[in-house]
Each structure stands twice: as structure tokens, then as C-alpha cells.
C-alpha atoms as a PDB file:
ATOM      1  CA  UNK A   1      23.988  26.591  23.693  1.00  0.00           C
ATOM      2  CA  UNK A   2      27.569  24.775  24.073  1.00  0.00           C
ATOM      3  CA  UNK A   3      28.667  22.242  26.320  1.00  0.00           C
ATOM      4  CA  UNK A   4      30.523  22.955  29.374  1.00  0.00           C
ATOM      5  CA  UNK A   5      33.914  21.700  28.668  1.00  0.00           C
ATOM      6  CA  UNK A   6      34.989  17.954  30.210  1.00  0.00           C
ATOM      7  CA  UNK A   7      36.409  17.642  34.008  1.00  0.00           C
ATOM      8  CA  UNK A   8      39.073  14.925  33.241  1.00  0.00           C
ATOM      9  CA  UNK A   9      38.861  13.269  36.618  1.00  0.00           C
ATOM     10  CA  UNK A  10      37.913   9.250  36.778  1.00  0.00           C
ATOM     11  CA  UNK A  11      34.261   9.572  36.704  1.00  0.00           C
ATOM     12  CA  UNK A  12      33.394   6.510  39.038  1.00  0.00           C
ATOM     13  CA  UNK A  13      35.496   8.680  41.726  1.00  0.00           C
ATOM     14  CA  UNK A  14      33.510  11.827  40.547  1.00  0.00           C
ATOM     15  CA  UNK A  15      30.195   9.878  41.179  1.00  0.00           C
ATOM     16  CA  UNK A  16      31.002   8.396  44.516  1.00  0.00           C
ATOM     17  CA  UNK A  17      32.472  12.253  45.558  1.00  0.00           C
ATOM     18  CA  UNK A  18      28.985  13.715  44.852  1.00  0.00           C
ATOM     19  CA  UNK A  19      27.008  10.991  46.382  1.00  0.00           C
ATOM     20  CA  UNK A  20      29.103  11.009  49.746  1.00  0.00           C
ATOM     21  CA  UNK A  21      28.936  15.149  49.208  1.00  0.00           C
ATOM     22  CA  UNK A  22      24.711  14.538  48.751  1.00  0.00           C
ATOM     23  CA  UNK A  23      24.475  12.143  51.664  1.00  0.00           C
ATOM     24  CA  UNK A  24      26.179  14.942  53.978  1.00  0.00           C
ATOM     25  CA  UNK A  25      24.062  17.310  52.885  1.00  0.00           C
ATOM     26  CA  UNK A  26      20.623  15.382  52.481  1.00  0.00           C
ATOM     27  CA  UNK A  27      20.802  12.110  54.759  1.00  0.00           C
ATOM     28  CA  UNK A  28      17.573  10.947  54.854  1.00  0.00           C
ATOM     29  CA  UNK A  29      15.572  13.507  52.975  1.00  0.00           C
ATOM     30  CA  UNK A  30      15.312  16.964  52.402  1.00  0.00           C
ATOM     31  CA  UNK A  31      12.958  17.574  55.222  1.00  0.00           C
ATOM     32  CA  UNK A  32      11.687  21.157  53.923  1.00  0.00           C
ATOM     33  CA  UNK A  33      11.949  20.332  50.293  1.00  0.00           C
ATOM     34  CA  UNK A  34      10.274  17.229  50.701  1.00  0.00           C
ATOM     35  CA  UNK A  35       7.050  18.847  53.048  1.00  0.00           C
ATOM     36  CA  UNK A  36       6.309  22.124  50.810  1.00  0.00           C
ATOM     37  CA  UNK A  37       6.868  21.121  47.019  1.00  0.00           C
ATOM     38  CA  UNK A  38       4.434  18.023  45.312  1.00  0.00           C
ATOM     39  CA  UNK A  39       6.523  15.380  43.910  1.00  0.00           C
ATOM     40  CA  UNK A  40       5.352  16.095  40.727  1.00  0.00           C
ATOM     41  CA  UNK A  41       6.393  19.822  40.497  1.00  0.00           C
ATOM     42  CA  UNK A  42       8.868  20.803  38.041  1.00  0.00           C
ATOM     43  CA  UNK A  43      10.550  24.099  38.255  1.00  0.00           C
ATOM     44  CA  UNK A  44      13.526  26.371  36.367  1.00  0.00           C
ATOM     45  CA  UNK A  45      16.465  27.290  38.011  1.00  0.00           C
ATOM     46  CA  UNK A  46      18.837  29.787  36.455  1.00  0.00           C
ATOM     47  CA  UNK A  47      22.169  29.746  37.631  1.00  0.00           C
ATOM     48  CA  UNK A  48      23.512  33.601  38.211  1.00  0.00           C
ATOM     49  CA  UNK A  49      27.080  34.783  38.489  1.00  0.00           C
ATOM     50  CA  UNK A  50      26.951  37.862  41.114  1.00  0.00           C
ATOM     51  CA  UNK A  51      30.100  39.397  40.736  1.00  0.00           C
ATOM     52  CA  UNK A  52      32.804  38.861  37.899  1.00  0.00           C
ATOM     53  CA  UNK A  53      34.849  36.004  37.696  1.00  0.00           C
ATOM     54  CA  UNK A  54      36.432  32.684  35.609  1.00  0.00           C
ATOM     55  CA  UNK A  55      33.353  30.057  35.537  1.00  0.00           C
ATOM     56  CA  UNK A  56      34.745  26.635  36.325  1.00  0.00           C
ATOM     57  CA  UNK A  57      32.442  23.519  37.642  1.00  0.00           C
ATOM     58  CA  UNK A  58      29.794  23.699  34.717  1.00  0.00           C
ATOM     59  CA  UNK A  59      29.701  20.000  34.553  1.00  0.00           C
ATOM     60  CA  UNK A  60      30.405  19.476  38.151  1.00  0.00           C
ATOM     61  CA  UNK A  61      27.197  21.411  38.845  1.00  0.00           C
ATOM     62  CA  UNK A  62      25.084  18.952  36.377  1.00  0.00           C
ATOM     63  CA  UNK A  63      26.349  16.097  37.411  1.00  0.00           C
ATOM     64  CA  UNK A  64      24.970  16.993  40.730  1.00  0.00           C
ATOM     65  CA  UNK A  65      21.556  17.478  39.758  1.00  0.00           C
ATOM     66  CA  UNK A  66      21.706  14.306  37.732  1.00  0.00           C
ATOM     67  CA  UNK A  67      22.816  12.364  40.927  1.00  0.00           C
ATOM     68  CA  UNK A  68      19.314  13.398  42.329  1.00  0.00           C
ATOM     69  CA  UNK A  69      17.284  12.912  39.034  1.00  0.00           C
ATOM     70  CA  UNK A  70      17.863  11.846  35.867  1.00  0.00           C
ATOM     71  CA  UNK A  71      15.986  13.402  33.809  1.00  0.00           C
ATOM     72  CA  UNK A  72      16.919  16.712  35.238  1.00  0.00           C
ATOM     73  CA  UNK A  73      17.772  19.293  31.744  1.00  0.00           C
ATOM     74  CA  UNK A  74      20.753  21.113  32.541  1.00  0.00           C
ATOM     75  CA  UNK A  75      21.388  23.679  29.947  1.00  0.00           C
ATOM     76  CA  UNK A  76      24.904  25.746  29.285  1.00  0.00           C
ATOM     77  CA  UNK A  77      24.411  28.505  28.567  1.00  0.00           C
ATOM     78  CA  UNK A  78      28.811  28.903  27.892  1.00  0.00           C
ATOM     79  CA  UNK A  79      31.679  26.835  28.945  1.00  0.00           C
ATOM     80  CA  UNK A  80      34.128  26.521  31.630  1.00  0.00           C
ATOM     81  CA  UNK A  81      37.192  29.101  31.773  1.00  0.00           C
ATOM     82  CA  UNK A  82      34.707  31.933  29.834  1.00  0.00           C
ATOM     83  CA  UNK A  83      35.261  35.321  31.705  1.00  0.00           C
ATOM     84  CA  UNK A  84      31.651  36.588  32.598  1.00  0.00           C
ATOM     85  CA  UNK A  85      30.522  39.683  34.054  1.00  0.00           C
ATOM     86  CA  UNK A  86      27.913  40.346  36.697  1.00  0.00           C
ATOM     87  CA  UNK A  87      24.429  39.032  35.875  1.00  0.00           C
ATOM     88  CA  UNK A  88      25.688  36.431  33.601  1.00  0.00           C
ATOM     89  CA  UNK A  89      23.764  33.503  33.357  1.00  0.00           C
ATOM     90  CA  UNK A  90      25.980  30.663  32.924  1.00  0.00           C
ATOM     91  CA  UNK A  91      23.073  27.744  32.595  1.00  0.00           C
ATOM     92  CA  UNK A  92      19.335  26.701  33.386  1.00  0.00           C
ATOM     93  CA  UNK A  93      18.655  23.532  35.484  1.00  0.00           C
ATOM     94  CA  UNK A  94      14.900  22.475  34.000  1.00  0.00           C
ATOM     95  CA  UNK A  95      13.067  19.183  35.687  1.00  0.00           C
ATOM     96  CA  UNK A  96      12.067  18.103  38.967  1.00  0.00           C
ATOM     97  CA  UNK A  97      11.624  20.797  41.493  1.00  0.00           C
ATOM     98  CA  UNK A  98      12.315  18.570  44.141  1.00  0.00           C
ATOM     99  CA  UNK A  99      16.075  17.696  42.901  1.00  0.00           C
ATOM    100  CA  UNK A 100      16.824  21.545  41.301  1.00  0.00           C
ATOM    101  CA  UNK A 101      15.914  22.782  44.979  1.00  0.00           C
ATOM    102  CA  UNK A 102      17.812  19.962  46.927  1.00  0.00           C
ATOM    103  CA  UNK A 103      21.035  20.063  44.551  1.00  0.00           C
ATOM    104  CA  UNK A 104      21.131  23.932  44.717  1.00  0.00           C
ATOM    105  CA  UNK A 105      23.594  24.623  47.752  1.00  0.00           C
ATOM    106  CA  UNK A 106      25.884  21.075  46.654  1.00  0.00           C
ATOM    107  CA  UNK A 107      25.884  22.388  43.472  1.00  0.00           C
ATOM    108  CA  UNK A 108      26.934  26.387  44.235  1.00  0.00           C
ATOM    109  CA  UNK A 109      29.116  25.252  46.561  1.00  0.00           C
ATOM    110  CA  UNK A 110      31.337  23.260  43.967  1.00  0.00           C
ATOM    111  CA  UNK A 111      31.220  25.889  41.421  1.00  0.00           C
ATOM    112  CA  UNK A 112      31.694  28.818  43.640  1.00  0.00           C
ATOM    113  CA  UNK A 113      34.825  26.989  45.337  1.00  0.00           C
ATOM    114  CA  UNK A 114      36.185  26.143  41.461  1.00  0.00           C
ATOM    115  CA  UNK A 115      35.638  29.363  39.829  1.00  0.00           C
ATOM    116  CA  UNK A 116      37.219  31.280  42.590  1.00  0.00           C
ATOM    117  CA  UNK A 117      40.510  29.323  42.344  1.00  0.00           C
ATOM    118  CA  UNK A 118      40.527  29.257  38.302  1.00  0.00           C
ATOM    119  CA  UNK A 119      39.436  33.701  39.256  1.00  0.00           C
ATOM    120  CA  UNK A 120      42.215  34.272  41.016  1.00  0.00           C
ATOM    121  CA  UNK A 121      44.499  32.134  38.462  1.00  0.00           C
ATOM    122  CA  UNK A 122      43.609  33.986  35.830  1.00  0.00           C
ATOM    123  CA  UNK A 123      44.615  36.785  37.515  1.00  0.00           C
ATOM    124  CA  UNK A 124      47.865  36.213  38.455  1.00  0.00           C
ATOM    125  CA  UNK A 125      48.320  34.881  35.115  1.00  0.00           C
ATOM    126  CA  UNK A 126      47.588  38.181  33.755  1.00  0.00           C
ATOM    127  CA  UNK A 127      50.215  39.577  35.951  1.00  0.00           C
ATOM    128  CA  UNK A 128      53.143  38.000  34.696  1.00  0.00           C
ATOM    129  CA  UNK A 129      52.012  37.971  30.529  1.00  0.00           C
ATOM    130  CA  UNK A 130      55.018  38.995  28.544  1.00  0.00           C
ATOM    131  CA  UNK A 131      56.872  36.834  30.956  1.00  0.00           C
ATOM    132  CA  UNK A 132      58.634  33.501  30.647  1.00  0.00           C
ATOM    133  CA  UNK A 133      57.341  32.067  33.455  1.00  0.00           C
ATOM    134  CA  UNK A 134      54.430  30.010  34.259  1.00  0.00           C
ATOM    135  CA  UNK A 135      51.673  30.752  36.828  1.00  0.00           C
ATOM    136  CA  UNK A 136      51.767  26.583  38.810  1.00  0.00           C
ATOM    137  CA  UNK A 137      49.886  25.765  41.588  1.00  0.00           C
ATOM    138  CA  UNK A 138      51.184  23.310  44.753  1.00  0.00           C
ATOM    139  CA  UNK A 139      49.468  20.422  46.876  1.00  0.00           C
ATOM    140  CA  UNK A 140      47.839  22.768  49.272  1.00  0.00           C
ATOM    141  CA  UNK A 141      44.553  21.931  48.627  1.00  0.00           C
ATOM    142  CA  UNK A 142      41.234  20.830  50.113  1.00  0.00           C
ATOM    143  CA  UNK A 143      41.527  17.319  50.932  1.00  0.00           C
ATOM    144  CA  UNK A 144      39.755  15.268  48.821  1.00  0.00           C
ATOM    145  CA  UNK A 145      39.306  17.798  46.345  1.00  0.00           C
ATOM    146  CA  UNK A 146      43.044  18.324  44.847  1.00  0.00           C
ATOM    147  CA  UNK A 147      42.167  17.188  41.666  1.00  0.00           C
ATOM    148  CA  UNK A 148      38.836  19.377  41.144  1.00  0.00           C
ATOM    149  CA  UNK A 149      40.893  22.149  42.658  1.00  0.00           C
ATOM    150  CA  UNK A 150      43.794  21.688  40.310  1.00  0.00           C
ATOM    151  CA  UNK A 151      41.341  20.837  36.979  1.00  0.00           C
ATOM    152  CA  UNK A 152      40.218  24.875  38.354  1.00  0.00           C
ATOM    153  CA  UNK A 153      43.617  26.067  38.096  1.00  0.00           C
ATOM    154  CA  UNK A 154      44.034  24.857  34.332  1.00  0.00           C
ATOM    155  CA  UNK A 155      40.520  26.339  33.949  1.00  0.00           C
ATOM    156  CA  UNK A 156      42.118  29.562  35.132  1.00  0.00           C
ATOM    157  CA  UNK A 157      44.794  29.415  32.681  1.00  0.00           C
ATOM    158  CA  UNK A 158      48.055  28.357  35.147  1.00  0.00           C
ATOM    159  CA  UNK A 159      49.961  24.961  35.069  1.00  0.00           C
ATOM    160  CA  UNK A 160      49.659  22.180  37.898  1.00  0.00           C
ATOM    161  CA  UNK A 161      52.677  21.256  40.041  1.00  0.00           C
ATOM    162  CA  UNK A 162      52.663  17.246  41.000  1.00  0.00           C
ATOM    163  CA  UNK A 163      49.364  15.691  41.937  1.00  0.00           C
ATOM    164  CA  UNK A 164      51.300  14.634  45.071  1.00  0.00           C
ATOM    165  CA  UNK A 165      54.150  12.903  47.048  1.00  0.00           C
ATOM    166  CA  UNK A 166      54.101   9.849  44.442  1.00  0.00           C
ATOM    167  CA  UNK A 167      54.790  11.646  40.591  1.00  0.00           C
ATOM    168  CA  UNK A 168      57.687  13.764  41.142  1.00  0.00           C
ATOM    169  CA  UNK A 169      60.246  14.185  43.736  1.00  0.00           C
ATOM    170  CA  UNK A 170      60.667  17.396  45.739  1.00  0.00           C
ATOM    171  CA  UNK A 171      63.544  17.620  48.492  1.00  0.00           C
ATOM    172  CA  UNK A 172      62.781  20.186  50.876  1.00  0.00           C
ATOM    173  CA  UNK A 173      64.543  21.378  54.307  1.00  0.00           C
ATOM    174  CA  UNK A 174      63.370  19.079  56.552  1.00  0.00           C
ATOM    175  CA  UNK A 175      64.794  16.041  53.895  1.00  0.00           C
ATOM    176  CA  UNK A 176      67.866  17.883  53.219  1.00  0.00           C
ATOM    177  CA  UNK A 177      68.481  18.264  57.053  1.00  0.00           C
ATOM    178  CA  UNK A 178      67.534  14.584  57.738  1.00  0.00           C
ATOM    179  CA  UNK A 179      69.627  12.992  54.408  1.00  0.00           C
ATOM    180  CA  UNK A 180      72.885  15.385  55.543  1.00  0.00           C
ATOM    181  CA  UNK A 181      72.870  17.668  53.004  1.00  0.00           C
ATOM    182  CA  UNK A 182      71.682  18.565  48.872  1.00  0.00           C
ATOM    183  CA  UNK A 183      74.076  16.212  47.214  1.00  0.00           C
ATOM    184  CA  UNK A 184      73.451  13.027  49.451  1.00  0.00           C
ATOM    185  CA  UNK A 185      69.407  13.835  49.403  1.00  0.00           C
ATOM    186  CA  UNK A 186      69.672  13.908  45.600  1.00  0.00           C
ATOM    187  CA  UNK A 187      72.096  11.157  45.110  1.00  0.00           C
ATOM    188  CA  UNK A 188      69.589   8.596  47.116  1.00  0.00           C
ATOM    189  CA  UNK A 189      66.370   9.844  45.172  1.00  0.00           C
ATOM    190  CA  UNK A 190      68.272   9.308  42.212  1.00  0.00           C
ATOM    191  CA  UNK A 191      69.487   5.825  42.526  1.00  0.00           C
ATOM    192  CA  UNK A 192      65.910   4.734  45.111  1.00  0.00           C
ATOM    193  CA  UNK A 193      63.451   6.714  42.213  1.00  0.00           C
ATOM    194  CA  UNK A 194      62.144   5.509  39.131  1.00  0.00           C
ATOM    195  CA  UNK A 195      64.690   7.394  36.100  1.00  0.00           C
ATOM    196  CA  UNK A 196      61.219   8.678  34.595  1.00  0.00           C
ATOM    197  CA  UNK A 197      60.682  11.101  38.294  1.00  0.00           C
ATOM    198  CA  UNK A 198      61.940  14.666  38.289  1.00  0.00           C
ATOM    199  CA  UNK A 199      64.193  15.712  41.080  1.00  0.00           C
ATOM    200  CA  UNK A 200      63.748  19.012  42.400  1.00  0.00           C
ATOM    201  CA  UNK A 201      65.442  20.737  45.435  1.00  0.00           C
ATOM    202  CA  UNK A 202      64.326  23.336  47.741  1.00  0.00           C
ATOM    203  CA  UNK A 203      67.357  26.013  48.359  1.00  0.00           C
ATOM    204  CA  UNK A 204      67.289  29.314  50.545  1.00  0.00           C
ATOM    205  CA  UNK A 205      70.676  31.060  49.006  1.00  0.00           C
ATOM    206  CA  UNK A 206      73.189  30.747  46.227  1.00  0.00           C
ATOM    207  CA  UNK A 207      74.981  27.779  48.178  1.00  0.00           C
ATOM    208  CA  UNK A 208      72.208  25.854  47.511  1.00  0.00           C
ATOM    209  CA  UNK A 209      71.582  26.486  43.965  1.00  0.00           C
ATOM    210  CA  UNK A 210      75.618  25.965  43.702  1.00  0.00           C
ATOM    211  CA  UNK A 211      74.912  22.591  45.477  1.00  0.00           C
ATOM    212  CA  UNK A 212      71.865  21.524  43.588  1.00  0.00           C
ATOM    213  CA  UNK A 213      73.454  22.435  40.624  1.00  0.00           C
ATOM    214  CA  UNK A 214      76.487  20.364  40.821  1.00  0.00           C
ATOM    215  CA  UNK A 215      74.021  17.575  42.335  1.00  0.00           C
ATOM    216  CA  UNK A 216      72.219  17.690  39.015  1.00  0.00           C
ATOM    217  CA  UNK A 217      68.641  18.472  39.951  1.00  0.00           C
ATOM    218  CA  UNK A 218      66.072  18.220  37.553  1.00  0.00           C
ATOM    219  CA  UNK A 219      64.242  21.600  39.134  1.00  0.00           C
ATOM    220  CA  UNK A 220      65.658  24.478  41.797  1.00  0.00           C
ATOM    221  CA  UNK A 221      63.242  26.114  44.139  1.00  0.00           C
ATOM    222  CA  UNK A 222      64.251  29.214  45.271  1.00  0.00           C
ATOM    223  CA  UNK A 223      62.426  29.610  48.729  1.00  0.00           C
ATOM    224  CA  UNK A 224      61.488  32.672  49.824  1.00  0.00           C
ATOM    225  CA  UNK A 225      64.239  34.420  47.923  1.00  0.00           C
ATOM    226  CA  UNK A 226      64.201  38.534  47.733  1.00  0.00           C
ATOM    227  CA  UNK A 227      63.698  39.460  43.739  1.00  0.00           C
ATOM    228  CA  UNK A 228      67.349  40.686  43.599  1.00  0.00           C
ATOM    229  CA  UNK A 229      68.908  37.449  44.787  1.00  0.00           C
ATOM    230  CA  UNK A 230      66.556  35.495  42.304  1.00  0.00           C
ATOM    231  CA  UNK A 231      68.122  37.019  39.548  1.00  0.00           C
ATOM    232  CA  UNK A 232      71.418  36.333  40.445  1.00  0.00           C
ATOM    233  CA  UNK A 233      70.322  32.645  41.260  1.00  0.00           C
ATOM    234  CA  UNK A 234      68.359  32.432  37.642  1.00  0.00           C
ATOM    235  CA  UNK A 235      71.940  33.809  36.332  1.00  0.00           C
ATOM    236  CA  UNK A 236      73.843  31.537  37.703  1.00  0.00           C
ATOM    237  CA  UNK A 237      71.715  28.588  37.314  1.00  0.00           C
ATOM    238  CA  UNK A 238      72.175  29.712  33.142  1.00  0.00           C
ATOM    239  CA  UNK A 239      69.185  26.901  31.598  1.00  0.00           C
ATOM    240  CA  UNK A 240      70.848  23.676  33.410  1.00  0.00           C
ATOM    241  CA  UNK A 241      67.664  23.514  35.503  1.00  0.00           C
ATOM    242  CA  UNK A 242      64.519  24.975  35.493  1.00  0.00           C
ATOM    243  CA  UNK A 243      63.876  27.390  38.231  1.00  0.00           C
ATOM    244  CA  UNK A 244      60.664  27.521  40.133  1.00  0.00           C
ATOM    245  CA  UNK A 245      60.083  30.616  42.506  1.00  0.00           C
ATOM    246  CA  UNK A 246      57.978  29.717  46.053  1.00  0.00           C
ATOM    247  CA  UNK A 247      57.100  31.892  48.820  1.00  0.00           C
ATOM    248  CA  UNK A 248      54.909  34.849  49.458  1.00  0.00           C
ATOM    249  CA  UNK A 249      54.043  35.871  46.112  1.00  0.00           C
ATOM    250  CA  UNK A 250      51.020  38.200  45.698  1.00  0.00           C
ATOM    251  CA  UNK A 251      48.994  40.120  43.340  1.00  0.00           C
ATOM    252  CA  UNK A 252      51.889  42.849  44.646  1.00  0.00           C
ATOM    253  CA  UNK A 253      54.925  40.976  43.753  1.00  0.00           C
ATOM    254  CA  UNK A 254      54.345  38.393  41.213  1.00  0.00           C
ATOM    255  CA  UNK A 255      55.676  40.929  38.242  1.00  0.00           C
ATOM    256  CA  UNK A 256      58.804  41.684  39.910  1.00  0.00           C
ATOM    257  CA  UNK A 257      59.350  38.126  40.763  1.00  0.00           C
ATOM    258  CA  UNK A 258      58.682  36.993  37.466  1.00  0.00           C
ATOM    259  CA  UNK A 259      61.106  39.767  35.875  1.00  0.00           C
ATOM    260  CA  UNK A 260      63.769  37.964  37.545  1.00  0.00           C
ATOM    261  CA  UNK A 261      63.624  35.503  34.525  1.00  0.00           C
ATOM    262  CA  UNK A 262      62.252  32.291  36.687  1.00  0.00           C
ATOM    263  CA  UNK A 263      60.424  29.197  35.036  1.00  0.00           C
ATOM    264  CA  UNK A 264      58.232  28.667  37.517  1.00  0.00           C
ATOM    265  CA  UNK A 265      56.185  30.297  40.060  1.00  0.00           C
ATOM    266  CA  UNK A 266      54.620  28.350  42.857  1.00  0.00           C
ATOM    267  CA  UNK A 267      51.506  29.834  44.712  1.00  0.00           C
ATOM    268  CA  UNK A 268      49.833  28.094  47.200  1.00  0.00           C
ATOM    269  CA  UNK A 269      46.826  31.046  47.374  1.00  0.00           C
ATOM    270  CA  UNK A 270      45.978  29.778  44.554  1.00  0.00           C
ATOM    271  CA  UNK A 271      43.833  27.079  46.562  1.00  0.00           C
ATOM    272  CA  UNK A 272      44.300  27.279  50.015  1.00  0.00           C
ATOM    273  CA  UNK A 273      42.889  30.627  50.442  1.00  0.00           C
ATOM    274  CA  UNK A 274      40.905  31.559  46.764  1.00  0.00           C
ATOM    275  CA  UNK A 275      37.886  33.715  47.664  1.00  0.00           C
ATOM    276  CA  UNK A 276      34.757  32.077  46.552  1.00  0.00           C
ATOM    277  CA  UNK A 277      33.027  33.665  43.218  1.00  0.00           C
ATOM    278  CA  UNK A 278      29.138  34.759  44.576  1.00  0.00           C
ATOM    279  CA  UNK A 279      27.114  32.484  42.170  1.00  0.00           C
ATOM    280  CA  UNK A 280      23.508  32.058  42.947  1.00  0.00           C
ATOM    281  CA  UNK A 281      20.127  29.989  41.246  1.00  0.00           C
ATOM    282  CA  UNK A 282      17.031  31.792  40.993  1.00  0.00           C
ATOM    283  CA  UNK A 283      14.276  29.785  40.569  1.00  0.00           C
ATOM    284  CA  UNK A 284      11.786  30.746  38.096  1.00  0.00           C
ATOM    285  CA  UNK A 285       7.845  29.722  37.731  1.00  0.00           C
ATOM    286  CA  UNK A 286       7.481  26.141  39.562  1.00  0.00           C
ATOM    287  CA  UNK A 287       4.997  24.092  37.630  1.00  0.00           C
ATOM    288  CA  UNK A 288       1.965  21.355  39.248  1.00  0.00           C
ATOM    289  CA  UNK A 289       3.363  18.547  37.362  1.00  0.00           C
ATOM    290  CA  UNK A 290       6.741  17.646  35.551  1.00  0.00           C
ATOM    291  CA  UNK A 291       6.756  18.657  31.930  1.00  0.00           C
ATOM    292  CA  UNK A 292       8.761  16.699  29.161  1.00  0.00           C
ATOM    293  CA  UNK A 293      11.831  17.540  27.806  1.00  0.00           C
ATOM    294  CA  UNK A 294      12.161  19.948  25.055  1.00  0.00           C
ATOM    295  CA  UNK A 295      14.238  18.965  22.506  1.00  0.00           C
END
């Protein structure tokens, strides 16, 4: 068996995000749990993908059973970001029968939520291979989740965008509209930012990737553009920015728009709307009393 790969979030948030997530779920007890199986009882739980997918939330999943016991065995079986077919038994959960059975749903729910978003990466990655441009995700996300939901994306093979409104600076319409134009919205981020932020500028046609050019921006964002006006944009933008593509892109378009020749390519599906993978745990013979490890 290997581990399950490391979730590089601050693990003091990571603990108080499961136990508020456990307290919803539990509150005072597991009423059902708690009435029908001894105290004692230990049980094996086998944790089933149902359909095909990218696994990511291994060691979410543990660390939820190990909220509820400690000496719960949690077992990989592979690690995070392995492809797996139907059937595939991605690790056992071995200890009290009381904390398997009251982590279960906690603990699905996490990993079917990750593995769908690093699924439907992986996908889209595969879409634009042979490419130069990068599959990125954007800060719609579940809140409170962003940086689980982002960790899935990297699982799935893509690239994050900023964490949010505080590590990089993105000028969109409504700024533009408010700051009286491109040049005077970059020119105050520029001398109000720290020199180490990027700047990057929403546009909607060549104007604004003339203007954002001659502004200086770090990063253009062509919004919503048509494929054939991307190209000309990527053209005449010539490497003095990167160029990130935003907007409707699909499992239909994604090729074409990253034919164009663009850096980037923003997709908000990625999280806000990732179909869950169907992952399951079967429970398998549930013993009298708790056995010891194995080692």
C-alpha cells in the first residue's frame, strides 16, 4: 500500500474544518449509530469508486475518521490524482464501527466533491494536450472550501488562478468603468500595489488589448472573445503579456480556443458546477469487540 499524497493546506484550519463539518453532521450523537452498534464493535469499511474518475481527498477522508477515533486504520490502497476505473477500491477504513459508520457520509462527501473537480480537470486538460496553454481554475468556489477545491484542481492536473482578491490584481469591467478607463485603473494598482502583485486586465475587443498593452499589464483577459478574434488578439499582443482566455469554455470549445495560441484558460466549471464522482463504503463483517491493529 502507498500513502495518499499530502493536502498542503494549514492543518490546524483542516482540523477545525472537519470538526465544525462533524458537529453539523453529528451534534450530539449519532442517534442510530449510537442505539444499534455496541461500543466495542469494530468493523471494515472499503471505500468503492462507482463510476470512473480522478481520486482526490484520500487524506481528507482519513483525517475524518481520525477526528472521530484515533485509532481508526485507514489503509490506501493508491494515491490521490491515480485514474481508477469502476470497482476500484481506493482504501479500507479498519477500527471502531461506531466512528467508520458515523464518518462515512462526511467523509464521501469530501472526496466525492474533490475528485469530481480534479475529474473534470483532467479532462479538459486532456483536451487542450499538444497545446501551449494551461488548463487554470478561478475563485468560484464553495465558500470555505476554495483551497480544498483548488488543491483538487492540481490533483486533476490544471494550474490555480489567485487564491483571492489579496495575491494578485485583476481589473475587471465594473473597476475599469468606476477608475475611467484601462490606463488610469492600471496606473493606480500600480503605484497603490505592492511591485511583487501581477496586474491583469479584463478586455472585451482589440481596443482593450491595445489599451492594456500600452498600460503595461502583467496579464490580458480576453472575455468572452469568439476563437477568431482571440487569435488576432494573441497576435497582436506578440509575448508582451501573457494571455488568459475566460468565458464559456466547454468540453466543446476548449480545443479551438486553445488553438488560438492563448496562455491561459480560465474555467469556472471547473468548481462551481463539477459533477460529483459516485464513491461509496461498503462495510464488511462487523466484529463484537475492537481488534488491534495489524501491523
Amino acid at each position: 500500500m502507498v500513502g495518499g499524497g499530502h493536502i498542503d493546506v494549514n492543518i490546524l484550519e483542516l482540523a477545525a474544518l472537519i470538526d465544525r463539518c462533524l458537529a453539523e453532521d453529528i451534534g450530539a450523537g449519532d442517534l442510530t449509530t449510537n442505539s444499534i452498534i455496541p461500543g466495542d464493535a469494530a468493523a471494515c469499511g472499503f471505500i468503492v469508486a462507482k463510476e470512473a474518475g480522478v481520486v482526490a481527498g484520500l487524506p481528507l477522508a482519513e483525517m475524518v475518521f481520525r477526528r472521530l477515533d484515533r485509532e481508526i486504520d485507514f489503509r490506501y490502497n493508491l494515491r490521490d490524482g491515480v485514474r481508477v476505473e469502476r470497482g476500484a477500491v481506493l482504501a479500507e477504513v479498519r477500527g471502531s464501527a461506531r466512528a467508520v459508520l458515523s464518518g462515512e457520509r462526511l467523509a464521501l462527501n469530501f472526496l466525492q466533491r474533490l475528485s469530481g473537480i480534479a475529474t473534470r480537470t483532467a479532462r479538459m486538460v486532456e483536451l487542450v494536450a499538444g497545446t501551449k496553454a494551461s488548463v487554470v481554475d478561478t475563485r468560484k468556489t464553495t465558500p470555505g472550501l476554495r483551497a480544498l477545491e483548488k488543491y483538487a484542481v492540481r490533483v486533476g492536473g490544471g494550474r490555480n488562478h489567485r487564491f483571492g482578491l489579496y495575491d494578485a490584481v485583476l481589473i475587471k469591467d465594473n473597476h475599469i468603468r468606476m477608475a475611467g478607463g484601462i490606463s488610469a485603473a492600471v496606473d493606480l494598482s500600480r503605484r497603490r500595489c505592492p511591485h511583487t502583485a501581477k496586474i491583469e486586465v479584463e478586455v472585451e475587443d482589440l481596443a482593450g488589448v491595445r489599451e492594456a498593452l500600452q498600460a503595461r499589464a502583467d496579464i490580458i483577459m480576453l472575455d468572452n472573445m469568439p476563437p477568431l478574434l482571440m487569435r488576432e488578439a494573441v497576435a497582436l499582443v506578440a509575448g508582451r503579456a501573457l494571455v488568459e482566455a475566460s468565458g464559456k469554455i466547454s468540453e466543446e470549445n476548449i480545443s479551438e480556443v486553445a488553438a488560438t495560441g492563448v496562455d491561459l484558460i480560465s474555467i469556472g466549471a471547473l468548481t462551481h458546477s463539477a459533477p460529483s464522482l459516485d464513491v461509496s463504503l461498503d462495510v464488511g463483517e462487523v466484529k463484537a469487540a475492537r481488534q488491534k491493529k495489524t501491523p
